[in-house]
Protein backbone atom coordinates (compact mmCIF):
# COMPACT_ATOMS: atom_id res chain seq x y z
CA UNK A 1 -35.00 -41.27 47.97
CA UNK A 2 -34.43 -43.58 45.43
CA UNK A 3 -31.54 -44.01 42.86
CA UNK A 4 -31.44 -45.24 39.49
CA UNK A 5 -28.61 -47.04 37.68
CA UNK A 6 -29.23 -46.73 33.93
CA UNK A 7 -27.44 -48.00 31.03
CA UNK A 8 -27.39 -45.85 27.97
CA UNK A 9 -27.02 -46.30 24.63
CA UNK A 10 -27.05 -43.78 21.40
CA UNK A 11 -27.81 -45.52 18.51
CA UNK A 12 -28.12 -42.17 16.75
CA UNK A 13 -26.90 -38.62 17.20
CA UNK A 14 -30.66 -37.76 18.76
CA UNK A 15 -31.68 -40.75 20.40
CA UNK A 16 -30.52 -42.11 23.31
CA UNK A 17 -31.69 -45.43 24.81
CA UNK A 18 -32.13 -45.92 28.95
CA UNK A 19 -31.84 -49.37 29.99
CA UNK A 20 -32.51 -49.73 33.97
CA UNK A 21 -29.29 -51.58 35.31
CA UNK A 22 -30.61 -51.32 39.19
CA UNK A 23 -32.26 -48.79 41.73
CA UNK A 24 -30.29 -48.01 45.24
CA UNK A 25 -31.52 -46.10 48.62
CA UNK A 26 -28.54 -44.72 49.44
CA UNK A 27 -26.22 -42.71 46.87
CA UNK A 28 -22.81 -44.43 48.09
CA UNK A 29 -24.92 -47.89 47.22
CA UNK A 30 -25.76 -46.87 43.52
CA UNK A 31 -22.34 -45.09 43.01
CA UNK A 32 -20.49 -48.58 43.82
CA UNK A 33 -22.99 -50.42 41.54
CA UNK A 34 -22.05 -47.78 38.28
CA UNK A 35 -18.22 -47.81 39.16
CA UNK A 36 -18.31 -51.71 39.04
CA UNK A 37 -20.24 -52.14 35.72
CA UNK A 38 -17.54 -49.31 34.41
CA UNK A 39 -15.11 -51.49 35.60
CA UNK A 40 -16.45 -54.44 33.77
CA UNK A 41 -17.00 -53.03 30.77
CA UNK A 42 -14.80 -54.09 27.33
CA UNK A 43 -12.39 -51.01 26.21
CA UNK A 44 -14.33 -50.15 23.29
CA UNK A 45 -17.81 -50.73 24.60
CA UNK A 46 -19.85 -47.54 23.95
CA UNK A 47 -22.45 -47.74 26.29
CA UNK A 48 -21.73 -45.43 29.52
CA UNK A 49 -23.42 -46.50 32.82
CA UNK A 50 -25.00 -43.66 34.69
């Protein structure tokens, strides 16, 4: 089963944007990937990485 590594964005209170960061097999494998763009990211960047 596949898994999907999105980053999203809200440019408004309704909309949200999905921007495909990767896609995984395994759970453990996309987990890793989304904890290390969190890592990366600035202190005040908005997007979240799900």
């Amino acid at each position: 089963m596949p898994y999907y590594v999105f980053r999203i964005t809200q440019p408004t209170r309704l909309l949200k944007n999905l921007e495909l960061q990767d896609t995984c097999e395994t759970y453990k494998e996309a987990r890793e990937i989304a904890r290390n763009f969190r890592m990366r990211q600035e202190p005040g960047d908005r997007p979240s990485i799900n």
